[in-house]
PDB file of N, CA and C in Angstrom:
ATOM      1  N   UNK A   1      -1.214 -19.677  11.479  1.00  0.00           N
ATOM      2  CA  UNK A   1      -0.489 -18.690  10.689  1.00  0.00           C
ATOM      3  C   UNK A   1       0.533 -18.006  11.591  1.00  0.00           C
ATOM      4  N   UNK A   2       1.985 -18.002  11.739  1.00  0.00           N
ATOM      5  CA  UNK A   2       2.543 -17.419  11.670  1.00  0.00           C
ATOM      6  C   UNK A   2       2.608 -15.750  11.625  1.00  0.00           C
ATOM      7  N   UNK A   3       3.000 -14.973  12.728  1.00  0.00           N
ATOM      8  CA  UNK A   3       3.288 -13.938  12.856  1.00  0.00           C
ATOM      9  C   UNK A   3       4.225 -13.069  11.690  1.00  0.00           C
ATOM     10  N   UNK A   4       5.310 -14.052  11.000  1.00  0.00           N
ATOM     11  CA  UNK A   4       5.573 -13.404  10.221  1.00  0.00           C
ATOM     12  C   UNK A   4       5.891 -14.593   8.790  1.00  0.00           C
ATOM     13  N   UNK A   5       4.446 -14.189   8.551  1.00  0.00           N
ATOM     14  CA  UNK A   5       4.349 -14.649   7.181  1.00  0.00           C
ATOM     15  C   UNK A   5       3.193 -13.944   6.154  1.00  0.00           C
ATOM     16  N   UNK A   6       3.673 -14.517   4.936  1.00  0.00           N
ATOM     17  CA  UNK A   6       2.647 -13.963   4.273  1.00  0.00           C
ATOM     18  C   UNK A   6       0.962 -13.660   4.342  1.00  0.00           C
ATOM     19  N   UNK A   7       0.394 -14.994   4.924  1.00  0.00           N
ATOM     20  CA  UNK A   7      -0.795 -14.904   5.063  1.00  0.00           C
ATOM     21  C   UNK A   7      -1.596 -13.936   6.397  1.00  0.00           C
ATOM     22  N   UNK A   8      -0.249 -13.583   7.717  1.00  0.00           N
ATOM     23  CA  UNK A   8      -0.245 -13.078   8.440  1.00  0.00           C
ATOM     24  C   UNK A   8      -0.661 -11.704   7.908  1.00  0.00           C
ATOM     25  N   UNK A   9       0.232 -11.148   7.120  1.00  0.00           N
ATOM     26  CA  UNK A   9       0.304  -9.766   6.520  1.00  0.00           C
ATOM     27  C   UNK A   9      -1.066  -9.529   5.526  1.00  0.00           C
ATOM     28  N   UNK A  10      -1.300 -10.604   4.509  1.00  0.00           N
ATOM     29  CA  UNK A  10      -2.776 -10.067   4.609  1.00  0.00           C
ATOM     30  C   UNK A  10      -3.889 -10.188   5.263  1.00  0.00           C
ATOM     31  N   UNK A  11      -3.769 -11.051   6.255  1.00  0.00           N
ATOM     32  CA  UNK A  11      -5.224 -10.652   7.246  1.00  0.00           C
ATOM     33  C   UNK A  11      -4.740  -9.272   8.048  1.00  0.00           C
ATOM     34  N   UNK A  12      -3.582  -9.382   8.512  1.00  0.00           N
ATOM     35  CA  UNK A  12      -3.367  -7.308   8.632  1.00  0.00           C
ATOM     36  C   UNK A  12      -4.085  -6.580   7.862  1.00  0.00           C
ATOM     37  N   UNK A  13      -3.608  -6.210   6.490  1.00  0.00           N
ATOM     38  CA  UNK A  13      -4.305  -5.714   5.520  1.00  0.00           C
ATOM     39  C   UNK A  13      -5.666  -5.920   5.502  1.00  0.00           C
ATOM     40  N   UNK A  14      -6.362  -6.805   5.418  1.00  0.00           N
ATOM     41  CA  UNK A  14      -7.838  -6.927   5.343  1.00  0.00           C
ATOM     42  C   UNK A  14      -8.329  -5.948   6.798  1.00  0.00           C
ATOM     43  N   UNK A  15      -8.052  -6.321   7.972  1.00  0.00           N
ATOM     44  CA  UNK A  15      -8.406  -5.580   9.369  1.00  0.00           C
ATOM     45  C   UNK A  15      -8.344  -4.425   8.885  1.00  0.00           C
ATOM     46  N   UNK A  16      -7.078  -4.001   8.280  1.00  0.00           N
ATOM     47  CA  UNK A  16      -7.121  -2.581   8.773  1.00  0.00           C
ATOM     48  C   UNK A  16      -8.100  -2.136   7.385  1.00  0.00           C
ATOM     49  N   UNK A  17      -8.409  -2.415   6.443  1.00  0.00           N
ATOM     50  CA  UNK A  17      -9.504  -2.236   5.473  1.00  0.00           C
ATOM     51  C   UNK A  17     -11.010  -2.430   6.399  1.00  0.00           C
ATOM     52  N   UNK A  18     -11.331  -2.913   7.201  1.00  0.00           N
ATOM     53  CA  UNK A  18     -12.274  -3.003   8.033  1.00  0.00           C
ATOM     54  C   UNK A  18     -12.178  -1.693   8.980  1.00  0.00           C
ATOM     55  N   UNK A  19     -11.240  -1.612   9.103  1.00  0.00           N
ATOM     56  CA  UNK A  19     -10.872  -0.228  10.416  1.00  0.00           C
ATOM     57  C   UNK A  19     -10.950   0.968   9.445  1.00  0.00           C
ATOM     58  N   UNK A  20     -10.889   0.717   8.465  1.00  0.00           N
ATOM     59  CA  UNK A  20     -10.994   2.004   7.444  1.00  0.00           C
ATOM     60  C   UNK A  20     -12.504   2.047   7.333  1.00  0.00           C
ATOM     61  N   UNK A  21     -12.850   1.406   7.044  1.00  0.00           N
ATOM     62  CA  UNK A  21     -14.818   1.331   6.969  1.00  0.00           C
ATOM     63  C   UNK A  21     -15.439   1.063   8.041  1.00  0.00           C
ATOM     64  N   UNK A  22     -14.641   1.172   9.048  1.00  0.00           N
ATOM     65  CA  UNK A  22     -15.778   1.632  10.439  1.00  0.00           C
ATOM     66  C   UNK A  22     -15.159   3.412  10.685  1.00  0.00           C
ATOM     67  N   UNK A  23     -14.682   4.037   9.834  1.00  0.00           N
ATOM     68  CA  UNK A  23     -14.219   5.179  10.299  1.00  0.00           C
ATOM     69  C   UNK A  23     -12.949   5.304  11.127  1.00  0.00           C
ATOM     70  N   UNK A  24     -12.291   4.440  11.104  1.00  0.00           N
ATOM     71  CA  UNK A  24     -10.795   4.425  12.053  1.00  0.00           C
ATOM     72  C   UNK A  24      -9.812   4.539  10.880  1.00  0.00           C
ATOM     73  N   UNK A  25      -9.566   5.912  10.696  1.00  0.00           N
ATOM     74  CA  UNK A  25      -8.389   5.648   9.862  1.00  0.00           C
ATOM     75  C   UNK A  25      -6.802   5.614  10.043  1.00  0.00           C
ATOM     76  N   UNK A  26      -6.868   5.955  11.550  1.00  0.00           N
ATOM     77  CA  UNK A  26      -5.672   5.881  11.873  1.00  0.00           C
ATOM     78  C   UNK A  26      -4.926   4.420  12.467  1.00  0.00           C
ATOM     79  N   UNK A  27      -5.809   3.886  13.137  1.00  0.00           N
ATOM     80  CA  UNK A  27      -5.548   2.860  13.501  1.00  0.00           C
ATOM     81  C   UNK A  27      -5.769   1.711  11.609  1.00  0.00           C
ATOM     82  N   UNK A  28      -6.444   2.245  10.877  1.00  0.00           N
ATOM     83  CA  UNK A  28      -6.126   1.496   9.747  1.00  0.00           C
ATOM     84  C   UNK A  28      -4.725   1.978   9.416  1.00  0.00           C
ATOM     85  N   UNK A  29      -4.477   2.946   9.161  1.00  0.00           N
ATOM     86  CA  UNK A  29      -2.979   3.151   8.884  1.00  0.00           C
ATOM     87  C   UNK A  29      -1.739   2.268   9.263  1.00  0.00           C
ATOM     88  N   UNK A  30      -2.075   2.483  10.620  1.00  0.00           N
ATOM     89  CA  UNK A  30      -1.270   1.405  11.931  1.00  0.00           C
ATOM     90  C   UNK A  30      -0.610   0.603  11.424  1.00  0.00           C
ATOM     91  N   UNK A  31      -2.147  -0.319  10.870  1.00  0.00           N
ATOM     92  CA  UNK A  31      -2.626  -2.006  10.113  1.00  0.00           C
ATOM     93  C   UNK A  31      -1.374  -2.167   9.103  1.00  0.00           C
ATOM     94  N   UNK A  32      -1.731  -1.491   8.477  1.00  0.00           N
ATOM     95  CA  UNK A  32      -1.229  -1.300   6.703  1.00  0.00           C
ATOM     96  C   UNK A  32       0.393  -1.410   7.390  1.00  0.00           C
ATOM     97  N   UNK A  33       0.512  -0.616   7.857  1.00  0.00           N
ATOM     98  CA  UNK A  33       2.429  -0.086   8.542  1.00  0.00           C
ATOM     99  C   UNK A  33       2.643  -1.393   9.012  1.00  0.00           C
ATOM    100  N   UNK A  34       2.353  -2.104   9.728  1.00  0.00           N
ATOM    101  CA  UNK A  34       2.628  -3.500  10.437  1.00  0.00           C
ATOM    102  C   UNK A  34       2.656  -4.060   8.929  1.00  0.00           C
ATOM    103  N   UNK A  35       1.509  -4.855   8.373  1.00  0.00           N
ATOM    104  CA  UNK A  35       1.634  -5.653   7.136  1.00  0.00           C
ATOM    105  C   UNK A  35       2.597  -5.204   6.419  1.00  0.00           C
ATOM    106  N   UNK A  36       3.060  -4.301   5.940  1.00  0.00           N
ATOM    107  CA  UNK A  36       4.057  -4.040   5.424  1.00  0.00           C
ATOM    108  C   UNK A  36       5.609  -4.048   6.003  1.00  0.00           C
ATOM    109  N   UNK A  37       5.261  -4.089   7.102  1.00  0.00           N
ATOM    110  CA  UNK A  37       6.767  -4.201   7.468  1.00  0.00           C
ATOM    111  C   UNK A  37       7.144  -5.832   7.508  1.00  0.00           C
ATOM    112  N   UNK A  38       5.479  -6.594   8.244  1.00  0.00           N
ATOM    113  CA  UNK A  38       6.181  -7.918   7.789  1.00  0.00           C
ATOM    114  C   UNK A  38       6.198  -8.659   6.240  1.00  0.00           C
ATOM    115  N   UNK A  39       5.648  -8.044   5.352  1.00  0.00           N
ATOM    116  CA  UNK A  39       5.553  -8.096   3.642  1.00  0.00           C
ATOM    117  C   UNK A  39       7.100  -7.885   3.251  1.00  0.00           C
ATOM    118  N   UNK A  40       7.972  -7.051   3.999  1.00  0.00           N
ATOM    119  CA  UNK A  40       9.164  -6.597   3.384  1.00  0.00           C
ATOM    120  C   UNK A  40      10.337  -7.566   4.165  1.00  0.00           C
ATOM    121  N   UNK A  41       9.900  -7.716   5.261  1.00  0.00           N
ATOM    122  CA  UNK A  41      11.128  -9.215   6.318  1.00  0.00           C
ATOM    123  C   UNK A  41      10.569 -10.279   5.419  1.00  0.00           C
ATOM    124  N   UNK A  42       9.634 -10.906   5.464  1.00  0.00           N
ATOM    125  CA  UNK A  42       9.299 -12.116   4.381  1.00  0.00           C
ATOM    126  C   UNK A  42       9.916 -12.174   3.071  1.00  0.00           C
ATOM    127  N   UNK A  43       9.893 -11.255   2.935  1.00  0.00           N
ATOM    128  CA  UNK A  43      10.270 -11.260   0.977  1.00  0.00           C
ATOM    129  C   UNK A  43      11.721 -11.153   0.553  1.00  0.00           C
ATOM    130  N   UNK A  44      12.583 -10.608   1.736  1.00  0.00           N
ATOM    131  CA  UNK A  44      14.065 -11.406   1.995  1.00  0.00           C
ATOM    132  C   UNK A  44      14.452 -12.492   1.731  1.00  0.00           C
ATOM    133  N   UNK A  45      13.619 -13.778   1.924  1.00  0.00           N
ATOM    134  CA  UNK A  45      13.804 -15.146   2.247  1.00  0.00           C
ATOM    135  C   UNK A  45      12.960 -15.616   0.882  1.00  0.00           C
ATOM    136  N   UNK A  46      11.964 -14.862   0.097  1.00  0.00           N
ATOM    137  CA  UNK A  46      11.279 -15.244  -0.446  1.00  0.00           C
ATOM    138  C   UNK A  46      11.292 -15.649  -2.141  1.00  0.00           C
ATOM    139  N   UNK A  47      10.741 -16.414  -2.633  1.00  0.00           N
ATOM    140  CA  UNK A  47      11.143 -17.347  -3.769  1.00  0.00           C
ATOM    141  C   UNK A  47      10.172 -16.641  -5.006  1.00  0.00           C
ATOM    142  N   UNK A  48       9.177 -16.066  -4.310  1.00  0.00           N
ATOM    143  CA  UNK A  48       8.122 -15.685  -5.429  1.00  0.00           C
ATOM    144  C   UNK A  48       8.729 -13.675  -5.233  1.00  0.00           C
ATOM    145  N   UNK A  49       9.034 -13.036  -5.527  1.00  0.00           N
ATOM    146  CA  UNK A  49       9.945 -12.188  -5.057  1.00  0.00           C
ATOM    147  C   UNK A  49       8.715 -10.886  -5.538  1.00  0.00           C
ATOM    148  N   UNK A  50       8.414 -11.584  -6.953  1.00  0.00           N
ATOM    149  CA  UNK A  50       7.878 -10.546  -8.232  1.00  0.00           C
ATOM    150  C   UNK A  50       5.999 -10.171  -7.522  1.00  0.00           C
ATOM    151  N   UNK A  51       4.991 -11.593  -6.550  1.00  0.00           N
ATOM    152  CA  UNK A  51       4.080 -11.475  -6.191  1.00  0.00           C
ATOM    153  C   UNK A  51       4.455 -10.966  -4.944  1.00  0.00           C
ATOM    154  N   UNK A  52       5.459 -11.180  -4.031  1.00  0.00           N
ATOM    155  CA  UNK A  52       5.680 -10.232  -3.039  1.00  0.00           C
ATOM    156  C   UNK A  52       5.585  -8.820  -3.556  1.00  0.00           C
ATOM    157  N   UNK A  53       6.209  -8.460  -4.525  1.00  0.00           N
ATOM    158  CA  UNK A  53       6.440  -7.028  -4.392  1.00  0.00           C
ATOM    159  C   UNK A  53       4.749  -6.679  -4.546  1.00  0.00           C
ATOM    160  N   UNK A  54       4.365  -7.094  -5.882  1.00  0.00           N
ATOM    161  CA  UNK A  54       2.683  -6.843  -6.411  1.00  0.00           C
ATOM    162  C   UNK A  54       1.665  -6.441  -4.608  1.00  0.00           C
ATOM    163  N   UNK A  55       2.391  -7.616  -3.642  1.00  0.00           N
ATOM    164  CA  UNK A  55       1.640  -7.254  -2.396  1.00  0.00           C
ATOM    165  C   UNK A  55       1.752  -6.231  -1.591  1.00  0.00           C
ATOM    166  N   UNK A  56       3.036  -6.059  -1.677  1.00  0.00           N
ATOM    167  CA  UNK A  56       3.415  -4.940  -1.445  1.00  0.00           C
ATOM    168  C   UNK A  56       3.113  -3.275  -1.961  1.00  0.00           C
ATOM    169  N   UNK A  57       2.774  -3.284  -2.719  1.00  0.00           N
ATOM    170  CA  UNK A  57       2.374  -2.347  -3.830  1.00  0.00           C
ATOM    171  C   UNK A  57       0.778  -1.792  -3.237  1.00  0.00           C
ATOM    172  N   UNK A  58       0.037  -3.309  -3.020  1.00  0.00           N
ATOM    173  CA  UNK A  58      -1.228  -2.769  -2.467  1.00  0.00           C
ATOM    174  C   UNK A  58      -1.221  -2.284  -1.341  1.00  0.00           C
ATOM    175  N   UNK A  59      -0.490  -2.658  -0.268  1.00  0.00           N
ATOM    176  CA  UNK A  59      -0.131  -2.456   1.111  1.00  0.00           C
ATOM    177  C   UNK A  59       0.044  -0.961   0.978  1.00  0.00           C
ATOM    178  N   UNK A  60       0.666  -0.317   0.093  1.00  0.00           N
ATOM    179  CA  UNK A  60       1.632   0.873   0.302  1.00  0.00           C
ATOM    180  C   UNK A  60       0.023   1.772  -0.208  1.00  0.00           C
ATOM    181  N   UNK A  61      -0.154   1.012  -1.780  1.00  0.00           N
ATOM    182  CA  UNK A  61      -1.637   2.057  -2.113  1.00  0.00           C
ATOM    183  C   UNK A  61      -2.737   2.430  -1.032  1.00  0.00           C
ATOM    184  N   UNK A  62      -3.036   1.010   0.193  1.00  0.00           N
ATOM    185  CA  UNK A  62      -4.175   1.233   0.939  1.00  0.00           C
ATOM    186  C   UNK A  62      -3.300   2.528   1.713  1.00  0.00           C
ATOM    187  N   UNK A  63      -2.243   2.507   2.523  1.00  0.00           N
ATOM    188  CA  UNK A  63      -1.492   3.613   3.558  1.00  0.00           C
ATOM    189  C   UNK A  63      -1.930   4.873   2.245  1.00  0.00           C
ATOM    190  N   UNK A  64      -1.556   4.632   1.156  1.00  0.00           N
ATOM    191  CA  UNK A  64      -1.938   6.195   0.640  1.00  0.00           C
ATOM    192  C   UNK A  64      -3.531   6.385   0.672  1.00  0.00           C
ATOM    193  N   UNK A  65      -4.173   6.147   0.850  1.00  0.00           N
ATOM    194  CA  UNK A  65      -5.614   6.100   0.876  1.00  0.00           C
ATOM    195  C   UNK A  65      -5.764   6.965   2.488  1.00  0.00           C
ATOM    196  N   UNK A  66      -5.191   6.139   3.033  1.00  0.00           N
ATOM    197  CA  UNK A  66      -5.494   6.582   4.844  1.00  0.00           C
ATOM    198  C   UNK A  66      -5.044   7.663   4.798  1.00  0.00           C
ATOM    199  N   UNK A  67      -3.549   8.185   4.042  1.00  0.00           N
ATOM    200  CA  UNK A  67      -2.799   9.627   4.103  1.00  0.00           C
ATOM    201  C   UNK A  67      -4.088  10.502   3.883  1.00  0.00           C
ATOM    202  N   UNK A  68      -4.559  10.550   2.010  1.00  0.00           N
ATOM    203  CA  UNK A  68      -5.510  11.058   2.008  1.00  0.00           C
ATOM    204  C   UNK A  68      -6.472  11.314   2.764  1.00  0.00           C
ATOM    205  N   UNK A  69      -7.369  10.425   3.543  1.00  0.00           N
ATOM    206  CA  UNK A  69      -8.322  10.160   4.449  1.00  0.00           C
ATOM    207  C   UNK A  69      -7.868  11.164   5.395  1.00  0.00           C
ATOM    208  N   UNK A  70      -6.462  11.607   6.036  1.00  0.00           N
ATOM    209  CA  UNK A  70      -5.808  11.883   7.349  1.00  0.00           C
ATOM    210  C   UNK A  70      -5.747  13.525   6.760  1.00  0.00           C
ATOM    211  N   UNK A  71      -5.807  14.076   5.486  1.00  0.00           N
ATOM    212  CA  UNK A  71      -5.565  14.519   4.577  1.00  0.00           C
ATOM    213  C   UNK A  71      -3.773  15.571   4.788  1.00  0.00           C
ATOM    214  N   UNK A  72      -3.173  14.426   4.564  1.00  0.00           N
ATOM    215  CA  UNK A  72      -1.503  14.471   5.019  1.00  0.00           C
ATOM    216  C   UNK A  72      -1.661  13.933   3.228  1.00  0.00           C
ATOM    217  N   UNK A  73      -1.655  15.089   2.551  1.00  0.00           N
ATOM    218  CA  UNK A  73      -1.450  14.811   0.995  1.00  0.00           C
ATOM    219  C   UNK A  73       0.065  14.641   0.128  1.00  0.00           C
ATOM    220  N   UNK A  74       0.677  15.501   1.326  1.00  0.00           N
ATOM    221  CA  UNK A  74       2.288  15.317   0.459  1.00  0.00           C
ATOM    222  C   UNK A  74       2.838  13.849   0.779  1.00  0.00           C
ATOM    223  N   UNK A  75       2.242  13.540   2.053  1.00  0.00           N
ATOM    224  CA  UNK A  75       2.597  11.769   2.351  1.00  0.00           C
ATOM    225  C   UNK A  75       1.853  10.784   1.907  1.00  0.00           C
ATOM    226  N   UNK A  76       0.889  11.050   0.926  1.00  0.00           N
ATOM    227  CA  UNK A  76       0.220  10.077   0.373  1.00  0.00           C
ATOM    228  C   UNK A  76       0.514  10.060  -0.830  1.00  0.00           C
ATOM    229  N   UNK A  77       0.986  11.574  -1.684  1.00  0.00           N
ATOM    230  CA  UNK A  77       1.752  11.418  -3.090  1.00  0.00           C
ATOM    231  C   UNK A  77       2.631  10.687  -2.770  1.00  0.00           C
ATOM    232  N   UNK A  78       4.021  11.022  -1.560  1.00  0.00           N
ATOM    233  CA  UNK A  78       5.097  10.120  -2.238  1.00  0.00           C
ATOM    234  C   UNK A  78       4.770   8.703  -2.244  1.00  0.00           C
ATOM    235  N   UNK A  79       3.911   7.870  -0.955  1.00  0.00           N
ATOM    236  CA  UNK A  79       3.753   6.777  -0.863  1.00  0.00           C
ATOM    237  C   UNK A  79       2.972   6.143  -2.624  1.00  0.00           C
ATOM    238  N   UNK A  80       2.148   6.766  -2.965  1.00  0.00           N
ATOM    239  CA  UNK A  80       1.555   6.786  -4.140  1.00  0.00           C
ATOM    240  C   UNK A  80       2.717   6.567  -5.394  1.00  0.00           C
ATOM    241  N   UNK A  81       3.609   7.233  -5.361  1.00  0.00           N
ATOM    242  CA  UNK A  81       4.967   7.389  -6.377  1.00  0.00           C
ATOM    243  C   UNK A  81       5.730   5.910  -6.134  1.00  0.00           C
ATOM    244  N   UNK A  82       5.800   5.491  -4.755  1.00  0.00           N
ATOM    245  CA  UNK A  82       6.618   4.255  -4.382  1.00  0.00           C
ATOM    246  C   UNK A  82       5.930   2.976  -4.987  1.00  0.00           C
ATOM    247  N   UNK A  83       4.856   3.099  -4.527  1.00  0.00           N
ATOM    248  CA  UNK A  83       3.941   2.214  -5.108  1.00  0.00           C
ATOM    249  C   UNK A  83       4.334   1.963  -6.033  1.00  0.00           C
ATOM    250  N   UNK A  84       3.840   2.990  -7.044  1.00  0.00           N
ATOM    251  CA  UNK A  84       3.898   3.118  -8.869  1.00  0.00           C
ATOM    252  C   UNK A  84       5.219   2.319  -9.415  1.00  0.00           C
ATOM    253  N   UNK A  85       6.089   2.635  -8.640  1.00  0.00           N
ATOM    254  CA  UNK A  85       7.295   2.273  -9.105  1.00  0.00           C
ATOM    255  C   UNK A  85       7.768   0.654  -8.418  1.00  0.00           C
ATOM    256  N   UNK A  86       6.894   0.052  -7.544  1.00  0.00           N
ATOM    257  CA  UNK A  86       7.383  -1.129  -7.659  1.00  0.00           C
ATOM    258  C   UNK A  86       5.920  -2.187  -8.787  1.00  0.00           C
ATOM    259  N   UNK A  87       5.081  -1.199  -8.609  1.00  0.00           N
ATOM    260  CA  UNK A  87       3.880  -1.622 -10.048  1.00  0.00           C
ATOM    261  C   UNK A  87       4.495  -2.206 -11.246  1.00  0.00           C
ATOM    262  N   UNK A  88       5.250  -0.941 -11.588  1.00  0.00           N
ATOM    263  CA  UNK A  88       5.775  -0.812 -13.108  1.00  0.00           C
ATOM    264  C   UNK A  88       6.853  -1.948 -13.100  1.00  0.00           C
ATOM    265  N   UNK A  89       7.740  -2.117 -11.902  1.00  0.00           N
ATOM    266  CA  UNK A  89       8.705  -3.239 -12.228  1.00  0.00           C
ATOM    267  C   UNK A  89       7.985  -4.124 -12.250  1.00  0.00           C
ATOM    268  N   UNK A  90       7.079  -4.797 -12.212  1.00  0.00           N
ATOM    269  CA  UNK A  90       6.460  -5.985 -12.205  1.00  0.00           C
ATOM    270  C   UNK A  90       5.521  -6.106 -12.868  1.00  0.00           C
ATOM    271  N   UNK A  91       4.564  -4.964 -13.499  1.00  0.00           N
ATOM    272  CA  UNK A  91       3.480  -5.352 -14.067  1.00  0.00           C
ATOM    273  C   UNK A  91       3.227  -4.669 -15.374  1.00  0.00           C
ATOM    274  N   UNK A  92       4.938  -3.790 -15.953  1.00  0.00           N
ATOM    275  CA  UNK A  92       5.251  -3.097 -16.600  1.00  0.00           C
ATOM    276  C   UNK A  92       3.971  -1.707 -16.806  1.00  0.00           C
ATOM    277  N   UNK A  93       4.001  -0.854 -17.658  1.00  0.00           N
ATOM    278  CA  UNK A  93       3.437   0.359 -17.581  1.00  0.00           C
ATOM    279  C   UNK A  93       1.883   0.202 -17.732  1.00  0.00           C
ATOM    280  N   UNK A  94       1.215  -0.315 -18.720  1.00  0.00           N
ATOM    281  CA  UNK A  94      -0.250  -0.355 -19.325  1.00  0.00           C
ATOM    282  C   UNK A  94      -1.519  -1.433 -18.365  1.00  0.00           C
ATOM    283  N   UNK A  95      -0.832  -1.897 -17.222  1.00  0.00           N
ATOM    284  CA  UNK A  95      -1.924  -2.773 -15.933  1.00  0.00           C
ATOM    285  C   UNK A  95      -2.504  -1.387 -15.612  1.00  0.00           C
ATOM    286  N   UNK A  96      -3.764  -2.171 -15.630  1.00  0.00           N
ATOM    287  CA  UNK A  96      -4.695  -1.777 -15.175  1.00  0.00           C
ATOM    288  C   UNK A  96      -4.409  -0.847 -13.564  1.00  0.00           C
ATOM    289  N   UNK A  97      -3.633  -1.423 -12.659  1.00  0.00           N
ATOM    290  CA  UNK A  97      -3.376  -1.637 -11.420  1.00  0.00           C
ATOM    291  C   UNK A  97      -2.349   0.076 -11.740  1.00  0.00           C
ATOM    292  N   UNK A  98      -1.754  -0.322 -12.281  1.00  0.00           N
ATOM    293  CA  UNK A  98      -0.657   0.897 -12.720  1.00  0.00           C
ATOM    294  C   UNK A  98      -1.525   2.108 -12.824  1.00  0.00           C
ATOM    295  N   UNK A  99      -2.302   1.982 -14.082  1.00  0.00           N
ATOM    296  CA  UNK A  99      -3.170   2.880 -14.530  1.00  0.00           C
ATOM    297  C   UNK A  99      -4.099   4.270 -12.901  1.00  0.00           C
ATOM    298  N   UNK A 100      -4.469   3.050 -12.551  1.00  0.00           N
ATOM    299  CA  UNK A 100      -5.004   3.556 -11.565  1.00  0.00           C
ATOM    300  C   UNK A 100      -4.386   3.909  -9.995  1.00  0.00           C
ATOM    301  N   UNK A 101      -3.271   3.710 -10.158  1.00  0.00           N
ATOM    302  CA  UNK A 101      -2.159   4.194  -9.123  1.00  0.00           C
ATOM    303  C   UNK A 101      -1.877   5.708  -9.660  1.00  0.00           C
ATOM    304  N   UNK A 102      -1.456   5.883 -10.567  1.00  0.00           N
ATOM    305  CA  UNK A 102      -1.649   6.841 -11.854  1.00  0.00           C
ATOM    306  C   UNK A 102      -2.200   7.883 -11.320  1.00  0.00           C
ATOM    307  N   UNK A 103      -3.710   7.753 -10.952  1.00  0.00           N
ATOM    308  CA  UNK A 103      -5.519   8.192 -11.116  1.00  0.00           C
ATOM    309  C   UNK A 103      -4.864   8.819  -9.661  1.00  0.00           C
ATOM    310  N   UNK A 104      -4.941   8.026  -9.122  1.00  0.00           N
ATOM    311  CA  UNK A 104      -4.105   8.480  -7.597  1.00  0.00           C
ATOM    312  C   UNK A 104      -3.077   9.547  -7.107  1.00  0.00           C
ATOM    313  N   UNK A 105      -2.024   9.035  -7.962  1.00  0.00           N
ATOM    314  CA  UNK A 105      -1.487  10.234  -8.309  1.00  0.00           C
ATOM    315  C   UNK A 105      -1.535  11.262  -8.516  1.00  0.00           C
ATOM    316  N   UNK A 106      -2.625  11.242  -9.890  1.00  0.00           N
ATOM    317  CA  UNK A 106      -2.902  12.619  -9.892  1.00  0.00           C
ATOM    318  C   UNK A 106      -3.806  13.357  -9.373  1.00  0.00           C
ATOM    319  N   UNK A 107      -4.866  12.830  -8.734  1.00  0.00           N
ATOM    320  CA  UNK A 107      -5.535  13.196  -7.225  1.00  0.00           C
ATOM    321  C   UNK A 107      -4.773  13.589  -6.116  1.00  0.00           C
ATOM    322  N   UNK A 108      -3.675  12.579  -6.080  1.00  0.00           N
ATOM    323  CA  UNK A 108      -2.708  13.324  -4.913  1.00  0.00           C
ATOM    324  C   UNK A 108      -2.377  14.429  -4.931  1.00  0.00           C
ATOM    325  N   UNK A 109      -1.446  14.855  -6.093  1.00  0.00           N
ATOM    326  CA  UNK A 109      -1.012  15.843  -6.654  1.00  0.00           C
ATOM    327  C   UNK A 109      -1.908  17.292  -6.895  1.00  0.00           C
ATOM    328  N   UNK A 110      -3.315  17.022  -6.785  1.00  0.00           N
ATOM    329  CA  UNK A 110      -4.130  18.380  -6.771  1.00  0.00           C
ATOM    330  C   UNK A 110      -4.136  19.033  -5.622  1.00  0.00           C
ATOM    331  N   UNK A 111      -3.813  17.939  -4.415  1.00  0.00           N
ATOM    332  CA  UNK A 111      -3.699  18.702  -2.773  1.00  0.00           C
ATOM    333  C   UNK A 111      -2.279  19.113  -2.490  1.00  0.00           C
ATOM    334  N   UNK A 112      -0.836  18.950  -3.608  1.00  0.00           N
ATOM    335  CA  UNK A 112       0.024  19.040  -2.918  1.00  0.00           C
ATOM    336  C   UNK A 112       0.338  20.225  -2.356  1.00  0.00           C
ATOM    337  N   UNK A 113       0.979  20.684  -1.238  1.00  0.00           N
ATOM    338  CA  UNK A 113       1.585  21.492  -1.054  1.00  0.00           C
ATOM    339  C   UNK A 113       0.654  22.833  -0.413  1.00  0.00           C
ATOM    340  N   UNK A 114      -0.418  22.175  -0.167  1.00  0.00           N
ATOM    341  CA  UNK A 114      -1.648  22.846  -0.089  1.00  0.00           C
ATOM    342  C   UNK A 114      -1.636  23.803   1.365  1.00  0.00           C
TER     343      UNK A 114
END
């Protein structure tokens, strides 16, 4: 596998989901920030454009998870909002996936500004 390819970027993602459940949430953060940066150089070149983004989407939801976790809440709403909005282009409003980005949201939103 390739350093910068798709399958690269989710075994990133998976690690740093492991680093999140041994209690490392920063270094999961890290994870997520790398996979995503190579999720977004890949998808330049890339043919499936619409499942890139969908991957992308999770990438961005796990980093809002860690915000929370870090409890840096105004940086986990917006990441949460970015998300949502490449959700909705692709999986239009009523997914499930949406829904619960949503849920997130508005969890985010009870710490903002706090």
């Amino acid at each position: 596998i390739g350093s910068n390819s798709h399958q690269y970027a989710m075994v990133l993602n998976n690690i740093a989901c492991v680093k999140f459940l041994m209690n490392c949430p920063k270094d999961a953060l890290t994870m997520f920030q790398e996979a995503q940066d190579i999720q977004l150089r890949v998808m330049k070149s890339s043919t499936t454009v619409g499942l890139d983004l969908i991957h992308v989407g999770i990438t961005l939801c796990n980093m809002g998870y860690m915000k929370l976790r870090l409890k840096r809440y105004d940086e986990a709403l917006s990441i949460f909002q970015e998300a949502l909005l490449i959700q909705q282009s692709v999986l239009g409003d009523n997914h499930e996936t949406v829904k619960a980005t949503l849920s997130n949201i508005e969890f985010a939103n009870g710490f903002h500004s706090l």
